[in-house]
C-alpha atoms as a PDB file:
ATOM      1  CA  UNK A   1     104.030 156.817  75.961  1.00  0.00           C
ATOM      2  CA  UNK A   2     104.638 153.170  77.406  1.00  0.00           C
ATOM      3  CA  UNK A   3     107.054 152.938  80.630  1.00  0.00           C
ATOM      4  CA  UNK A   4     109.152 150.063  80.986  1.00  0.00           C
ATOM      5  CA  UNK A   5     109.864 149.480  84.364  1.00  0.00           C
ATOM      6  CA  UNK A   6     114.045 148.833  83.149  1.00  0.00           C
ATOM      7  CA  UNK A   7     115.566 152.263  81.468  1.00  0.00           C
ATOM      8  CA  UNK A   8     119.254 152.069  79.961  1.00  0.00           C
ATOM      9  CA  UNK A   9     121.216 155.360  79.798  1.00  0.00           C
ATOM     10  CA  UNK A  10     124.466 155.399  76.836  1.00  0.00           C
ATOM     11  CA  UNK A  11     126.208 158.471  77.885  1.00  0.00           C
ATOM     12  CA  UNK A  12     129.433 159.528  76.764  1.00  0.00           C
ATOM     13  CA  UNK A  13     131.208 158.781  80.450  1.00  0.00           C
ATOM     14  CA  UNK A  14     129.246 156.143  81.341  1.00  0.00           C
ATOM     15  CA  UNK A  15     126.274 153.231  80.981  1.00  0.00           C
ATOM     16  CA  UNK A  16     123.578 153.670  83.689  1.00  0.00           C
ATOM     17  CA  UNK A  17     120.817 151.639  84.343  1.00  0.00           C
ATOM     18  CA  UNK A  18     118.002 151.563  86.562  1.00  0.00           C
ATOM     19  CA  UNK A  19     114.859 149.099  87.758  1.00  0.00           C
ATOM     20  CA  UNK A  20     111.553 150.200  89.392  1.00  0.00           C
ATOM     21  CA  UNK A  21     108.833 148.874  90.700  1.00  0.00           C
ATOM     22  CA  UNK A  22     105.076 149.544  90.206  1.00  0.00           C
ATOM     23  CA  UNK A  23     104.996 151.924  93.267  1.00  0.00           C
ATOM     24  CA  UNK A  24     107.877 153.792  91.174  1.00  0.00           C
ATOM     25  CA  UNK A  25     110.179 153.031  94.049  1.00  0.00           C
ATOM     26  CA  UNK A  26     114.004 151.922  93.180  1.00  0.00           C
ATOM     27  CA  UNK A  27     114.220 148.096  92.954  1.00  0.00           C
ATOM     28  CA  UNK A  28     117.899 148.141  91.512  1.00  0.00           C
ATOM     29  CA  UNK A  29     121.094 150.441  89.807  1.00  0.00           C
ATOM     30  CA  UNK A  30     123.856 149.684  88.022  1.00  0.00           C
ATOM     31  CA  UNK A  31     126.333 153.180  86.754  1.00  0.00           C
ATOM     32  CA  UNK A  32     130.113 152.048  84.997  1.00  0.00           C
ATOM     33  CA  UNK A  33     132.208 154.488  83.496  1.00  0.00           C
ATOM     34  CA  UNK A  34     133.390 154.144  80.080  1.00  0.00           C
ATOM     35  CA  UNK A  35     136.364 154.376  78.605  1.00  0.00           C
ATOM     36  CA  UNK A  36     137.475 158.107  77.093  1.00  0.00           C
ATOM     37  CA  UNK A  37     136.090 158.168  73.354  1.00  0.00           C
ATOM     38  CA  UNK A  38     134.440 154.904  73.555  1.00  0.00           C
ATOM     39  CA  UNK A  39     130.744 156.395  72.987  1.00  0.00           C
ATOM     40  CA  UNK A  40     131.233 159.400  70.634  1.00  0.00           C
ATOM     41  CA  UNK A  41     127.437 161.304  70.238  1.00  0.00           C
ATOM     42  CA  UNK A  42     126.818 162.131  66.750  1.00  0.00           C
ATOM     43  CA  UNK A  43     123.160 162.543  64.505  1.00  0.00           C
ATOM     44  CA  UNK A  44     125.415 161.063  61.450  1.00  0.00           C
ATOM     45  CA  UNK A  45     128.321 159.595  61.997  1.00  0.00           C
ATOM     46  CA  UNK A  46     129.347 155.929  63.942  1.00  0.00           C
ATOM     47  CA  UNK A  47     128.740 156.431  67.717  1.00  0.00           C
ATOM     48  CA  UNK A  48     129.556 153.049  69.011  1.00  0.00           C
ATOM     49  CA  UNK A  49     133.416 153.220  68.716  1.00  0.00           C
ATOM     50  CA  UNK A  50     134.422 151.164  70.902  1.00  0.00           C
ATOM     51  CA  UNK A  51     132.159 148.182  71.244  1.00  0.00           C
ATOM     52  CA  UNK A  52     134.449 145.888  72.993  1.00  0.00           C
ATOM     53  CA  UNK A  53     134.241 148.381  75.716  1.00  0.00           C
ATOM     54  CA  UNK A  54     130.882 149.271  75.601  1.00  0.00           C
ATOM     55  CA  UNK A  55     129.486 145.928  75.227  1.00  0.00           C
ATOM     56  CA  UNK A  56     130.045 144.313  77.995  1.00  0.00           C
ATOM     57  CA  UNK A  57     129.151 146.818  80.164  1.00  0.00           C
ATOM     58  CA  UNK A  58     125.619 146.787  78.808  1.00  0.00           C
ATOM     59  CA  UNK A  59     125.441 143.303  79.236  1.00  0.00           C
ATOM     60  CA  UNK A  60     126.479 143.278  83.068  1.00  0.00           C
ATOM     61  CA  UNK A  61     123.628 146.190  84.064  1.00  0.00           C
ATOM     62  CA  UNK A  62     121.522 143.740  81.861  1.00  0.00           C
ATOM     63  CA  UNK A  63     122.720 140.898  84.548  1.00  0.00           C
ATOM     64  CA  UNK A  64     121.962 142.603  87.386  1.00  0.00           C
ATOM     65  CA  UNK A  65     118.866 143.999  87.024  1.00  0.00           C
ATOM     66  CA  UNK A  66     117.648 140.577  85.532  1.00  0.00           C
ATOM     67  CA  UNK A  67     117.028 142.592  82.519  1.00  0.00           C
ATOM     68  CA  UNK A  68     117.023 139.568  80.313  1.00  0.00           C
ATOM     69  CA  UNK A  69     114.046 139.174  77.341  1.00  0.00           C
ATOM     70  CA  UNK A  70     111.847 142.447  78.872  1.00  0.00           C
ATOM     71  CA  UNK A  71     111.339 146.194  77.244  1.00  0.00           C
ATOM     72  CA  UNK A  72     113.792 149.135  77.817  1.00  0.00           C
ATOM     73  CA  UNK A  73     113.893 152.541  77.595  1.00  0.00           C
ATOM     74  CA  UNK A  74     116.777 153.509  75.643  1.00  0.00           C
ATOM     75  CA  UNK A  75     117.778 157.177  76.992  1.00  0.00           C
ATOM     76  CA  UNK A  76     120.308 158.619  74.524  1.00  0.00           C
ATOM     77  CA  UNK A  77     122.616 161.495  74.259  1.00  0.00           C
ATOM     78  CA  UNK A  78     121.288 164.582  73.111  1.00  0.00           C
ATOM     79  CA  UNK A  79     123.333 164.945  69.917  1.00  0.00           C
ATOM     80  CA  UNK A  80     121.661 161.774  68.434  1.00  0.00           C
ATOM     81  CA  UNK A  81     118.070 163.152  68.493  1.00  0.00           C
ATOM     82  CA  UNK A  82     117.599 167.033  67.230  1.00  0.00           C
ATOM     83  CA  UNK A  83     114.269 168.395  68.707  1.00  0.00           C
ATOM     84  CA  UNK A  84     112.755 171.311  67.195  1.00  0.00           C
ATOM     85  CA  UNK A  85     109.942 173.675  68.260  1.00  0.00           C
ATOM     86  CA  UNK A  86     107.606 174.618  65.446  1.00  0.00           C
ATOM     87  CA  UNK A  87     104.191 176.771  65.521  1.00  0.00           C
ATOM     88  CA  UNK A  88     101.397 176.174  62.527  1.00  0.00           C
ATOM     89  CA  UNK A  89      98.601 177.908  61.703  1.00  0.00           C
ATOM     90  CA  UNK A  90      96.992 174.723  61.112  1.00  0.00           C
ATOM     91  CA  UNK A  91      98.382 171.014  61.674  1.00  0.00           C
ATOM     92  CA  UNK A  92      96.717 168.027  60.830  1.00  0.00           C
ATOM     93  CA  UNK A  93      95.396 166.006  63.534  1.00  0.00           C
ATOM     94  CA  UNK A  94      95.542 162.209  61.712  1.00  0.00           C
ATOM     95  CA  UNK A  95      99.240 161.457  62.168  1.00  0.00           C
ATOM     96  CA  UNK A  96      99.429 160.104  58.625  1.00  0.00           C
ATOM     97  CA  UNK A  97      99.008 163.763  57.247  1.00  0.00           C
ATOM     98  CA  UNK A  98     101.133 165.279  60.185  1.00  0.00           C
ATOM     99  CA  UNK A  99     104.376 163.164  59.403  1.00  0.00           C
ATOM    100  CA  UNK A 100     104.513 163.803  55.741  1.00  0.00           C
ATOM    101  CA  UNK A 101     104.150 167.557  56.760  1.00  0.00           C
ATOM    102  CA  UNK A 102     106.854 167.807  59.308  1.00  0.00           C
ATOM    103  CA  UNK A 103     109.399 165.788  56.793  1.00  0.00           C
ATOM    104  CA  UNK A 104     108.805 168.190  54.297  1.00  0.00           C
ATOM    105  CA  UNK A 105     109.506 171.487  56.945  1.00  0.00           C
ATOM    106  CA  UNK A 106     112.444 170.082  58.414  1.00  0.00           C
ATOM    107  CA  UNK A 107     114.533 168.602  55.500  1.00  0.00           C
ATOM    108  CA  UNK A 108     116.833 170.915  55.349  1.00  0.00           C
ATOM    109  CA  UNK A 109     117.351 171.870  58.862  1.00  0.00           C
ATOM    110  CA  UNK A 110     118.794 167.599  59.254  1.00  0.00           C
ATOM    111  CA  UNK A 111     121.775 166.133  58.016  1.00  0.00           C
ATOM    112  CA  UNK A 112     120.223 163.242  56.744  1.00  0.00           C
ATOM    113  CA  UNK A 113     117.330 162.054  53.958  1.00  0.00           C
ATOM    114  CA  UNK A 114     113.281 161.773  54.945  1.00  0.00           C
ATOM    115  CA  UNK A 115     113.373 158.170  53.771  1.00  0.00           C
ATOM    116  CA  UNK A 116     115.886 157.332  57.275  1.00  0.00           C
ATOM    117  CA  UNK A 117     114.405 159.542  59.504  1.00  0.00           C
ATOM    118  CA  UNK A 118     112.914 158.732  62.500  1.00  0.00           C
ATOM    119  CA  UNK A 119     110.163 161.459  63.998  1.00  0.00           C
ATOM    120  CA  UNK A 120     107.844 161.707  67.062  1.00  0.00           C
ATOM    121  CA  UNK A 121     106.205 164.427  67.878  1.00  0.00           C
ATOM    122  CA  UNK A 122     103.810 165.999  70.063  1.00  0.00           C
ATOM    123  CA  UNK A 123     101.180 168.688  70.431  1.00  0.00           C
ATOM    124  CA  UNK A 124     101.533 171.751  72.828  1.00  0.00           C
ATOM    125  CA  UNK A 125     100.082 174.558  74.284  1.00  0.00           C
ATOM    126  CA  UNK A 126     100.103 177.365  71.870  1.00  0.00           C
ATOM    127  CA  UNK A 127     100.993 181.342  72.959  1.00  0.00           C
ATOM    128  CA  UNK A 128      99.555 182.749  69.978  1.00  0.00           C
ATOM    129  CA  UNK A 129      96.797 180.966  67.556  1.00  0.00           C
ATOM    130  CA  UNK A 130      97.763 177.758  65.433  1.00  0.00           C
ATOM    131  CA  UNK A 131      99.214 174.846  66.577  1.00  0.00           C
ATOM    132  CA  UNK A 132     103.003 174.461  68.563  1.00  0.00           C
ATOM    133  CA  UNK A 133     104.168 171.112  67.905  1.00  0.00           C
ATOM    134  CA  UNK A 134     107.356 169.767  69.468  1.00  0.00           C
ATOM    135  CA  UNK A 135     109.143 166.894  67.072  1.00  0.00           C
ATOM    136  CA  UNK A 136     111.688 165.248  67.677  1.00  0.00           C
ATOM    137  CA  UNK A 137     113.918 163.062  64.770  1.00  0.00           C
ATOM    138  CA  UNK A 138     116.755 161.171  64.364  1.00  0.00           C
ATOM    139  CA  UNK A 139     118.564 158.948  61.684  1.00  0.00           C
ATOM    140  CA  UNK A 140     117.365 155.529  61.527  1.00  0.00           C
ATOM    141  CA  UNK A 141     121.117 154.078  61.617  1.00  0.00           C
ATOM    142  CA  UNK A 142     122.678 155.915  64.605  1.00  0.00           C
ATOM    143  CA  UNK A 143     118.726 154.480  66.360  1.00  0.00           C
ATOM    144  CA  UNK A 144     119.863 151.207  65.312  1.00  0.00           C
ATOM    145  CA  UNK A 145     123.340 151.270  66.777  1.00  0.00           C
ATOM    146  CA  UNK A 146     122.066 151.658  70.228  1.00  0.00           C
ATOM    147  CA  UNK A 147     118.980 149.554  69.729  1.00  0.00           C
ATOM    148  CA  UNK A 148     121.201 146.594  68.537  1.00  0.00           C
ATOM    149  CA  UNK A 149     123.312 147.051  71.830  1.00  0.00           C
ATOM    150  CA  UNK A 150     120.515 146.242  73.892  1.00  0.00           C
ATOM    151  CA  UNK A 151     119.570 143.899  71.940  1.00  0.00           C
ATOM    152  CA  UNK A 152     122.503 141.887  72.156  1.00  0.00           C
ATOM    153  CA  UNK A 153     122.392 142.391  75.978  1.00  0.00           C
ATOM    154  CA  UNK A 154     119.419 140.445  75.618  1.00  0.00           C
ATOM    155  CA  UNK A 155     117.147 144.087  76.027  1.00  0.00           C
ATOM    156  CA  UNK A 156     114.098 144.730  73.533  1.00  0.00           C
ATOM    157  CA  UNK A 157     114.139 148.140  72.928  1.00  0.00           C
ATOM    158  CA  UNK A 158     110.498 149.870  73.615  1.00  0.00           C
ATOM    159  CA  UNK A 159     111.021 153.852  74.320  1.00  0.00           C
ATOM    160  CA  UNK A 160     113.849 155.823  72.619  1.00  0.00           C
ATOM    161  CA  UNK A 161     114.330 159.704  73.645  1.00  0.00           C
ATOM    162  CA  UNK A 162     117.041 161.843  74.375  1.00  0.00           C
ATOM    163  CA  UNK A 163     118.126 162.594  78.117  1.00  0.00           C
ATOM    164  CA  UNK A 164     117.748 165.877  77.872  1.00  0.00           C
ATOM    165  CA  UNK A 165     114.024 165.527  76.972  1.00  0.00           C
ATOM    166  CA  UNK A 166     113.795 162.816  79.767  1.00  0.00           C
ATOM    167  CA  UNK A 167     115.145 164.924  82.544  1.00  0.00           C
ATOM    168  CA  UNK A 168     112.947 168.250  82.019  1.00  0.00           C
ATOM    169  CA  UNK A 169     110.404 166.220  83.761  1.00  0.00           C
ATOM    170  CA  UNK A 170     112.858 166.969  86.946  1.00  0.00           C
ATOM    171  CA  UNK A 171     111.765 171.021  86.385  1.00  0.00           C
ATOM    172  CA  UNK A 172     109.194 172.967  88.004  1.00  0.00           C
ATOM    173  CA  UNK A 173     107.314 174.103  84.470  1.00  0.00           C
ATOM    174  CA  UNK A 174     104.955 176.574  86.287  1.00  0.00           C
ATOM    175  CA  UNK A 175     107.004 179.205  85.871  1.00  0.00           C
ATOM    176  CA  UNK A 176     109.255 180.348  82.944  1.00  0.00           C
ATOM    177  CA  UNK A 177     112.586 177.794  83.527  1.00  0.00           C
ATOM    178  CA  UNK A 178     115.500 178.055  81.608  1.00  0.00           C
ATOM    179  CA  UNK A 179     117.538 174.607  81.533  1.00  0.00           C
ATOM    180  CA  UNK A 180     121.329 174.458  80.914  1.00  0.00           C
ATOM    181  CA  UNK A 181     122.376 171.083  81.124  1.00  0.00           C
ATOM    182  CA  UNK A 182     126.271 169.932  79.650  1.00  0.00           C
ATOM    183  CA  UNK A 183     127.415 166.405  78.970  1.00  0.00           C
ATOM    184  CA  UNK A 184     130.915 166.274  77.373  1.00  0.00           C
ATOM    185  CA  UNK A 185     131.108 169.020  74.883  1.00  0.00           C
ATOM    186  CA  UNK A 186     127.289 169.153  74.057  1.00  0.00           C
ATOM    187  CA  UNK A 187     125.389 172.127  75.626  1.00  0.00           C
ATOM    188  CA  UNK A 188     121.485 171.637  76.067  1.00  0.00           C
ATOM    189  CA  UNK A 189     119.372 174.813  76.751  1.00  0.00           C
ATOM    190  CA  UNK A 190     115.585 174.123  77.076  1.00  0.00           C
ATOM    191  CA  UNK A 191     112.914 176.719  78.338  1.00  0.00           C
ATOM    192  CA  UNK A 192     109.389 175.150  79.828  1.00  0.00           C
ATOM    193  CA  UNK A 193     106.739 177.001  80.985  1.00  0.00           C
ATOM    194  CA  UNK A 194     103.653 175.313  82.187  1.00  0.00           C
ATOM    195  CA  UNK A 195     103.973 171.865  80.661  1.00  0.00           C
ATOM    196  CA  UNK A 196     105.058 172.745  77.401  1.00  0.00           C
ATOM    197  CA  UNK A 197     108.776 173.209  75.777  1.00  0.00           C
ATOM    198  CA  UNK A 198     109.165 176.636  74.245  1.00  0.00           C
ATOM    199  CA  UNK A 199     112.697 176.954  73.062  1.00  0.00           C
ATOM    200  CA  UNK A 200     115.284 173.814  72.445  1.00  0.00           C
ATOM    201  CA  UNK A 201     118.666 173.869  71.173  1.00  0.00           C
ATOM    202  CA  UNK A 202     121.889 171.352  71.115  1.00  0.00           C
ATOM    203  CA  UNK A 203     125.112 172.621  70.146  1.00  0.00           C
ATOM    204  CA  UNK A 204     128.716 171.943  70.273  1.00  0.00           C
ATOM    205  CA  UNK A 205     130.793 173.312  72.361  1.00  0.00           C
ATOM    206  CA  UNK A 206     133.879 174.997  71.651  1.00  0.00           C
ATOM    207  CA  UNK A 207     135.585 172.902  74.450  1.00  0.00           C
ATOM    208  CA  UNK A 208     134.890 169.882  76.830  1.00  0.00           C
ATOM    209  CA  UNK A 209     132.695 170.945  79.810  1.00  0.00           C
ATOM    210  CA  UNK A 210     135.561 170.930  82.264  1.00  0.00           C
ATOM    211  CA  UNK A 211     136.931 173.531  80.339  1.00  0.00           C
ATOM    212  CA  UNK A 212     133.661 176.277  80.298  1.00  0.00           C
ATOM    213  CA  UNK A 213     133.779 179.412  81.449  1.00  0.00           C
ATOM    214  CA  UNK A 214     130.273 181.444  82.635  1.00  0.00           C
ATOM    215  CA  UNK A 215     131.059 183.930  79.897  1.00  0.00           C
ATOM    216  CA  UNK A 216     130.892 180.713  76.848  1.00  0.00           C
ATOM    217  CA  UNK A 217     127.739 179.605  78.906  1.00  0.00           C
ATOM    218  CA  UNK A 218     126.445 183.070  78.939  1.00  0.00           C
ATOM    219  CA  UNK A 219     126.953 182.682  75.230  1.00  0.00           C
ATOM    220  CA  UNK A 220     125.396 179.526  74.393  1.00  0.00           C
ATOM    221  CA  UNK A 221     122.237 179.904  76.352  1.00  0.00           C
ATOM    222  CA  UNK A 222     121.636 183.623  75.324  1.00  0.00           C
ATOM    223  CA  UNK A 223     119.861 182.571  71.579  1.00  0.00           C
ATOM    224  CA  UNK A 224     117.027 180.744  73.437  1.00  0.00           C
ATOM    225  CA  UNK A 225     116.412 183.428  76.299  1.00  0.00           C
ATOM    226  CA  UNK A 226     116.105 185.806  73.684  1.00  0.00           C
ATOM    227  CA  UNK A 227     114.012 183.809  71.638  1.00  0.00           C
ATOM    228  CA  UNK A 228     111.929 183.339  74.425  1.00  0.00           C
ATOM    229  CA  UNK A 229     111.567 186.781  75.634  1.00  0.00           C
ATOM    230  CA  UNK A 230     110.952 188.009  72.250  1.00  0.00           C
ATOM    231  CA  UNK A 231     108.026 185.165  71.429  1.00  0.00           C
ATOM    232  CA  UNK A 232     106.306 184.628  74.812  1.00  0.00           C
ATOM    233  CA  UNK A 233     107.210 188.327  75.665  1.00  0.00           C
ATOM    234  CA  UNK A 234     107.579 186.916  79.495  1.00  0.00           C
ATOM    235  CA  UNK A 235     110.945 187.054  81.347  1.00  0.00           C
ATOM    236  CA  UNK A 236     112.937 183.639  82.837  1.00  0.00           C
ATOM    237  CA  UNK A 237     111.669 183.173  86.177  1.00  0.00           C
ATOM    238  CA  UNK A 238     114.702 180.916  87.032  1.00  0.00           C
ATOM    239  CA  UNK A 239     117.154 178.957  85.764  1.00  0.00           C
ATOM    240  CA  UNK A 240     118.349 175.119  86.365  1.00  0.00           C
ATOM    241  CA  UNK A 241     121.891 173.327  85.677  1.00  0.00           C
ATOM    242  CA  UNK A 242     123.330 169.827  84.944  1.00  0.00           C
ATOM    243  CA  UNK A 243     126.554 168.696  84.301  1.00  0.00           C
ATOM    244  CA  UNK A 244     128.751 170.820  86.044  1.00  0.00           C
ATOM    245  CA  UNK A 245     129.597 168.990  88.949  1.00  0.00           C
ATOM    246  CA  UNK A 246     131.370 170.712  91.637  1.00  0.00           C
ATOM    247  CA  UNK A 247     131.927 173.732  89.107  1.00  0.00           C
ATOM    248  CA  UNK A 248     128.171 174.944  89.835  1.00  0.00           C
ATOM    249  CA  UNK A 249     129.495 177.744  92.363  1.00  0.00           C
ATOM    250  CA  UNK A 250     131.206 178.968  89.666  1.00  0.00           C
ATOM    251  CA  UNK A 251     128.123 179.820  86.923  1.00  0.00           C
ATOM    252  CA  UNK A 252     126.035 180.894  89.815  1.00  0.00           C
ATOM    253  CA  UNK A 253     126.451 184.590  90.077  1.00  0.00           C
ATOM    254  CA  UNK A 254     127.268 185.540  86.166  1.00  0.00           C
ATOM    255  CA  UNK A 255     123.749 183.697  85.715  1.00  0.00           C
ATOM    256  CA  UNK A 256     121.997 185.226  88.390  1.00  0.00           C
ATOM    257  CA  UNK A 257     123.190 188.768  87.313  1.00  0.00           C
ATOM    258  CA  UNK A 258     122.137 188.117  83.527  1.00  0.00           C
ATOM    259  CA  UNK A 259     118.603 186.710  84.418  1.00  0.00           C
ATOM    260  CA  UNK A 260     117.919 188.180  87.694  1.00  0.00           C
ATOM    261  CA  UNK A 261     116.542 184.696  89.187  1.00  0.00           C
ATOM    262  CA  UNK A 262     117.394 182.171  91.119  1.00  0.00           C
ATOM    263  CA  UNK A 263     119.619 179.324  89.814  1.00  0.00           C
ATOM    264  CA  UNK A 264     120.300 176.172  90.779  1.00  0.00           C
ATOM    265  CA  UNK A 265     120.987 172.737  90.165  1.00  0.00           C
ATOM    266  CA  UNK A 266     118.428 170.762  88.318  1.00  0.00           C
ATOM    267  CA  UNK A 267     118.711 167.737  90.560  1.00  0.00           C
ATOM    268  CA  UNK A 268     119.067 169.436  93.645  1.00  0.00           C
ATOM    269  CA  UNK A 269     116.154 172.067  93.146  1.00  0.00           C
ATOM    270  CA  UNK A 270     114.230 168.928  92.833  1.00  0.00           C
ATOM    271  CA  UNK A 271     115.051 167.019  95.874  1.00  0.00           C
ATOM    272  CA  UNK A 272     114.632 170.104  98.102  1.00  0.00           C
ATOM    273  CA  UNK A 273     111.054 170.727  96.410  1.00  0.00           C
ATOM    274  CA  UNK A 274     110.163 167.170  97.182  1.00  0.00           C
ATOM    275  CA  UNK A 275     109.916 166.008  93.459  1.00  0.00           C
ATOM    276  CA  UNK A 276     112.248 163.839  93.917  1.00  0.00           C
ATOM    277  CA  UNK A 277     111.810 160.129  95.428  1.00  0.00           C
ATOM    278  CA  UNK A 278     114.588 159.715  98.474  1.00  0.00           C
ATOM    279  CA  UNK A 279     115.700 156.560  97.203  1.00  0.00           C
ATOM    280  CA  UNK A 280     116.524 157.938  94.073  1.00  0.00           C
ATOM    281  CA  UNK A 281     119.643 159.639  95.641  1.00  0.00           C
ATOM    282  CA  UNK A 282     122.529 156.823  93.840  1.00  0.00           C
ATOM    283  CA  UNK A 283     121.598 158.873  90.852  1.00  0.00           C
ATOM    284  CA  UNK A 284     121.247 162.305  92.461  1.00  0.00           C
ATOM    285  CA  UNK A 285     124.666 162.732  93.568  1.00  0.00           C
ATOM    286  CA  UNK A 286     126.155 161.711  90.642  1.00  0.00           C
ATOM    287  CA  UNK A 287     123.653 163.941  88.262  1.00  0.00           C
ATOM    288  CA  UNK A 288     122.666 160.669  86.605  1.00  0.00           C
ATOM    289  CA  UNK A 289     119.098 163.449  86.050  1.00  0.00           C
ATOM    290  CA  UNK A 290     117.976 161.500  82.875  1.00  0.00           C
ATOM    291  CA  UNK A 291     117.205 158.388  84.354  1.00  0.00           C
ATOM    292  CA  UNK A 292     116.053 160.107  87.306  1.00  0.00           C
ATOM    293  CA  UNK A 293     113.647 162.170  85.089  1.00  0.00           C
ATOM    294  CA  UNK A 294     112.529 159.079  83.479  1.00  0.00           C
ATOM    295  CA  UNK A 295     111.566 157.790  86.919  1.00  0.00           C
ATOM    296  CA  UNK A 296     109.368 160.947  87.283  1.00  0.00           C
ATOM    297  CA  UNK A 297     107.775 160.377  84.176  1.00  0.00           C
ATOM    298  CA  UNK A 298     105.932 157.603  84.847  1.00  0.00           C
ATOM    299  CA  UNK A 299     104.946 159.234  88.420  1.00  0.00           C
END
């Protein structure tokens, strides 16, 4: 995957944007808050809703990181991009066979036609014999509406994902790690173990993430630990969380007693294992863990 050395983060809450240099050490940040409802993440519907708001705001982190004319990686909220985890007995390896393929298994789990879909996907580790393949699609429109953003900004869009999918990187995959990661009223559980995603899953929640409780956490997450447990037949080994601010204290113990592990915060279990650079800490206390992910990435 290329890695521009600019990466642009459309949240819900806020625009962040970062610049690094080749050494991957921070050259320049820029984080704004948007207004309430002025980004609203969706795979079908409008998601720019407020563009005088959001506009502007693009085009100032463009400004000070002297973003003008270069490539950008466009880091997305996780509603726009659904990611799925499938296993084949056989997939084909030319990527001319493999698209039509996936289109065909995964048109009716998307709210939107083949013919304006955009997919990626990627190869993994198998458990059992066949072929896992992560893929990852999203409607060509709502793509456009962010791309066009930057480009206005002056930006040329050249990496798209979602920032869930760029801030696993921030996980210790070695062992069996369950990520929980909320951003407005999505929910994000992911489970890596040893490089590769096993289990992936967006959803709504029921209310904002202010407004969770451990129990609707408990909940939410439960469908992909089981999945997990069932499939890989291996227990999670600890568990990582985003999004919850100065709330974390309060999931602690109901997760600890469901999964028997440690759990922490995703950006802090990072820092204090030293995967984190130091300088990266503008984005660390504000759990900014996409773009700090993306960072890793190219490390």
């Amino acid at each position: 995957m290329p890695h521009p050395a600019l990466a642009l983060e459309i949240a819900p809450d806020r625009i962040s944007a970062a610049r690094w240099g080749r050494a991957g050490s921070l050259e320049g940040y820029y984080i704004e808050s948007l207004p309430a409802g002025a980004i609203v993440p969706s795979a079908v519907e409008v998601n720019v809703v407020n563009l005088p708001a959001v506009a502007p705001i693009i085009a100032k982190a463009c400004e000070r990181l002297r973003g003008a004319g270069e490539d950008v990686a466009l880091i997305l909220p996780d509603p726009v991009i659904r990611v799925f985890v499938q296993q084949f007995e056989e997939f084909p390896r030319a990527a001319d066979e493999a698209l039509p393929l996936l289109r065909w298994k995964l048109k009716k789990s998307v709210p939107f036609e083949a013919d304006e879909t955009l997919i990626s996907y990627m190869r993994q580790d198998s458990r059992e014999e066949g072929v896992n393949v992560l893929t990852a699609l999203a409607r060509l429109r709502i793509i456009r509406e962010y791309e066009s953003l930057a480009e206005t900004a002056g930006l040329v869009p050249g990496v798209v994902l979602s920032s869930s999918l760029a801030a696993i990187t921030l996980l210790d995959d070695q062992r069996p790690t369950l990520l929980a990661r909320i951003s407005g009223s999505a929910l994000t559980t992911a489970i890596v173990r040893e490089g590769a995603i096993c289990g992936y899953r967006c959803t709504d929640l029921p209310v904002h993430g202010a407004a969770l409780s451990p129990q609707m956490l408990l909940e939410e997450v439960f469908p992909v630990a089981a999945y997990f447990q069932d499939t890989w037949h291996e227990n999670i080994e600890s568990v990582c969380l985003s999004g919850l601010g100065s709330r974390l204290n309060e999931f602690v113990h109901a997760l600890e007693e469901e999964f028997h592990c440690s759990v922490r915060s995703l950006v802090q279990s990072a820092v204090s294992e030293g995967r984190v650079r130091t300088d990266a800490r503008p984005f660390i206390d504000r759990e900014v863990d996409g773009l700090v992910g993306w960072m890793m990435h190219g490390n």
